[in-house]
C-alpha atoms as a PDB file:
ATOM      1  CA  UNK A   1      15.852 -12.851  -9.133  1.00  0.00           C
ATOM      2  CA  UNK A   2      17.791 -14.542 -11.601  1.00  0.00           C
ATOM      3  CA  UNK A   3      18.423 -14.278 -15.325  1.00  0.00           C
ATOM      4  CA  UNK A   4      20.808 -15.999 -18.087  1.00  0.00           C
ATOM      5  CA  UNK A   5      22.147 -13.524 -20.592  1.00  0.00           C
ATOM      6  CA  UNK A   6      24.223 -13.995 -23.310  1.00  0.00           C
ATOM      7  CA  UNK A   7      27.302 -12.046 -24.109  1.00  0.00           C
ATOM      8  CA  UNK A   8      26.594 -10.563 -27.537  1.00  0.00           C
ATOM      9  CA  UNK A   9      29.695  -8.176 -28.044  1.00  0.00           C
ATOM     10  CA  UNK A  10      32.191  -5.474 -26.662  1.00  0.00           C
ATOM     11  CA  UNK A  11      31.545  -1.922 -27.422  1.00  0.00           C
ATOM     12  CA  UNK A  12      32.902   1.433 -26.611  1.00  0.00           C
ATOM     13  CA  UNK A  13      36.867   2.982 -27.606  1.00  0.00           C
ATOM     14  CA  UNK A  14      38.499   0.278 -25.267  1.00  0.00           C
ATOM     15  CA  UNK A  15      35.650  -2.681 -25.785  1.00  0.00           C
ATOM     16  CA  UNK A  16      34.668  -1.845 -21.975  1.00  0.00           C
ATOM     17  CA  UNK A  17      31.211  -2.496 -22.514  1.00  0.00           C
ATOM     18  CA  UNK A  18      29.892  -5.623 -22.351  1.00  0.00           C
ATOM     19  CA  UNK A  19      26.431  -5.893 -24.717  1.00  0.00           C
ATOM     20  CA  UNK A  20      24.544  -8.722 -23.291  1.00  0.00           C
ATOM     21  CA  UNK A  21      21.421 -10.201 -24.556  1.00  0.00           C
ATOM     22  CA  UNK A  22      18.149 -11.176 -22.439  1.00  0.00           C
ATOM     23  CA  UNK A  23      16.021 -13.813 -23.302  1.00  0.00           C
ATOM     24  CA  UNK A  24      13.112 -11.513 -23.815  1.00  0.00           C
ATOM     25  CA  UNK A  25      15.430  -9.557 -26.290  1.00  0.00           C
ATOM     26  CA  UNK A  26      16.004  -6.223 -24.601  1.00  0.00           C
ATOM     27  CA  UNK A  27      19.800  -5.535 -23.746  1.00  0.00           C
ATOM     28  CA  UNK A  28      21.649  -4.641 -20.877  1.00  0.00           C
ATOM     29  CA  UNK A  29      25.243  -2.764 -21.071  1.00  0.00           C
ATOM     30  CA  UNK A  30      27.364  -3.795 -18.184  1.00  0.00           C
ATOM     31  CA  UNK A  31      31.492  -2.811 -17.944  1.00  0.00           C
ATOM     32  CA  UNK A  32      33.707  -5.581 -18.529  1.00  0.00           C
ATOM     33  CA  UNK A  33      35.339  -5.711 -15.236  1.00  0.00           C
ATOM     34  CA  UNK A  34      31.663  -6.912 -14.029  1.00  0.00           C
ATOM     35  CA  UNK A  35      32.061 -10.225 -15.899  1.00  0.00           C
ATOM     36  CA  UNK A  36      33.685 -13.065 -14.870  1.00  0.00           C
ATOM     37  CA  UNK A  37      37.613 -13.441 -16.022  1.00  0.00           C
ATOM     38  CA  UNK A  38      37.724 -14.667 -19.115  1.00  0.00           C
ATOM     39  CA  UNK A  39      34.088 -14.251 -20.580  1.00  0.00           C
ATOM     40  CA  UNK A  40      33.975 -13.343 -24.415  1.00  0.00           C
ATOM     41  CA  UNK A  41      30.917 -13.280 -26.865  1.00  0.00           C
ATOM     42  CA  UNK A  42      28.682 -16.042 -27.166  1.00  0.00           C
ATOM     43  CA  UNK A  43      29.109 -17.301 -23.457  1.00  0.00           C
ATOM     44  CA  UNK A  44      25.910 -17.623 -21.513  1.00  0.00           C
ATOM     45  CA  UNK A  45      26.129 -15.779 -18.250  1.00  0.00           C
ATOM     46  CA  UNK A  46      23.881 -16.150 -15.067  1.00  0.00           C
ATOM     47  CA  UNK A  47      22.736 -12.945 -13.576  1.00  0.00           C
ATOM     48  CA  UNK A  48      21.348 -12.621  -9.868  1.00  0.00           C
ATOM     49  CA  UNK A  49      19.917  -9.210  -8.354  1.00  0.00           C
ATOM     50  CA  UNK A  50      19.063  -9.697  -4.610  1.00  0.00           C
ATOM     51  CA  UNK A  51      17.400  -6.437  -2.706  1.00  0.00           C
ATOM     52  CA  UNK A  52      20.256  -6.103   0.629  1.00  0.00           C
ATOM     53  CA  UNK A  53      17.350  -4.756   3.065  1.00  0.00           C
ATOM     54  CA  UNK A  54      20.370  -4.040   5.953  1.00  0.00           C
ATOM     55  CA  UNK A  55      22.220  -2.070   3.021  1.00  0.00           C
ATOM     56  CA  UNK A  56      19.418  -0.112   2.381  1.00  0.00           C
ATOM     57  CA  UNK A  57      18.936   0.886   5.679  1.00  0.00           C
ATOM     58  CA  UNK A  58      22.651   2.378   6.330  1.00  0.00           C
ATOM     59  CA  UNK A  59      22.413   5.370   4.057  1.00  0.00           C
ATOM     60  CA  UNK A  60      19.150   6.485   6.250  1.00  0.00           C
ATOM     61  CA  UNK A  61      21.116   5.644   9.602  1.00  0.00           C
ATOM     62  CA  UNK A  62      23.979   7.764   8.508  1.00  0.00           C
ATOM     63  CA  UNK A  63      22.035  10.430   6.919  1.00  0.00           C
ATOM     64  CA  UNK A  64      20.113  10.907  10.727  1.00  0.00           C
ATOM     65  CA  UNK A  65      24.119  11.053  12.203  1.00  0.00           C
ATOM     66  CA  UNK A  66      23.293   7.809  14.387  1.00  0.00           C
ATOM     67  CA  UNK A  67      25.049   4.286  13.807  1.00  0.00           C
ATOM     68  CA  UNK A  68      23.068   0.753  14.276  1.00  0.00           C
ATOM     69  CA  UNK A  69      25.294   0.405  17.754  1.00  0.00           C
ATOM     70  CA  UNK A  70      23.500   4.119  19.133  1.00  0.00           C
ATOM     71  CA  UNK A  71      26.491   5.998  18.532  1.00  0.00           C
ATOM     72  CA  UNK A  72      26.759   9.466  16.620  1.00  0.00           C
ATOM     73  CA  UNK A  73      28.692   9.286  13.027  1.00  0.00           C
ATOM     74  CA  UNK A  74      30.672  12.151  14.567  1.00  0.00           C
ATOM     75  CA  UNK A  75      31.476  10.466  17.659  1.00  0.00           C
ATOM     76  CA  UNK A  76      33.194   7.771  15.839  1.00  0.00           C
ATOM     77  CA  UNK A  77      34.835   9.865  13.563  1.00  0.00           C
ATOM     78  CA  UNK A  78      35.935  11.727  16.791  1.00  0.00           C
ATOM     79  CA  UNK A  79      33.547  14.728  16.206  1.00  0.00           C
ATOM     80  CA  UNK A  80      30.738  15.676  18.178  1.00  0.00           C
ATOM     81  CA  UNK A  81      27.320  15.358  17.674  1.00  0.00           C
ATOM     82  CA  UNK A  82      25.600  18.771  17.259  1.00  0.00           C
ATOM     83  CA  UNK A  83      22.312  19.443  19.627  1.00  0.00           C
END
C-alpha cells in the first residue's frame, strides 16, 4: 500500500512530531527522524506500508525457543534447551 501525505507542521517541545496530512483528511503523527533529511512543511511525501510475512513469523519461532535452522534459542545463546 501506498499513500502521498503532505507535511502540514512540526509539533511537540522540540518540533519532533511531524503532522502530516492524508488525502482523505485524517492525520497521521510520525517523529521527525522518520522523514527523509531535509523535509519541512508543505513537501509532499510518499508513504509505503508492506506486511513482512517472514518478520512476522520470528517473534512466534522465538517465543516456541526454536530458530528457522532447528536449533534451540538457548543453544545459540549457549544455554540449554529445557525438556
Amino acid at each position: 500500500m501506498k499513500s502521498r501525505l503532505s507535511l502540514d507542521r512540526f509539533e511537540g517541545d522540540k518540533k519532533q512530531v511531524a503532522v502530516l496530512l492524508c488525502d482523505d483528511g485524517s492525520q497521521v503523527n510520525l517523529p521527525k527522524g522518520l522523514l527523509p533529511k531535509g523535509a519541512k512543511a508543505g513537501d509532499v511525501l510518499s508513504l509505503s506500508i508492506e506486511r513482512d510475512v517472514e518478520a512476522t513469523r520470528r517473534p512466534l519461532l522465538v517465543s516456541q525457543g526454536w530458530s528457522r535452522s532447528g536449533r534451540s534459542a538457548e543453544s545459540r545463546l549457549g544455554g540449554e534447551k529445557e525438556g
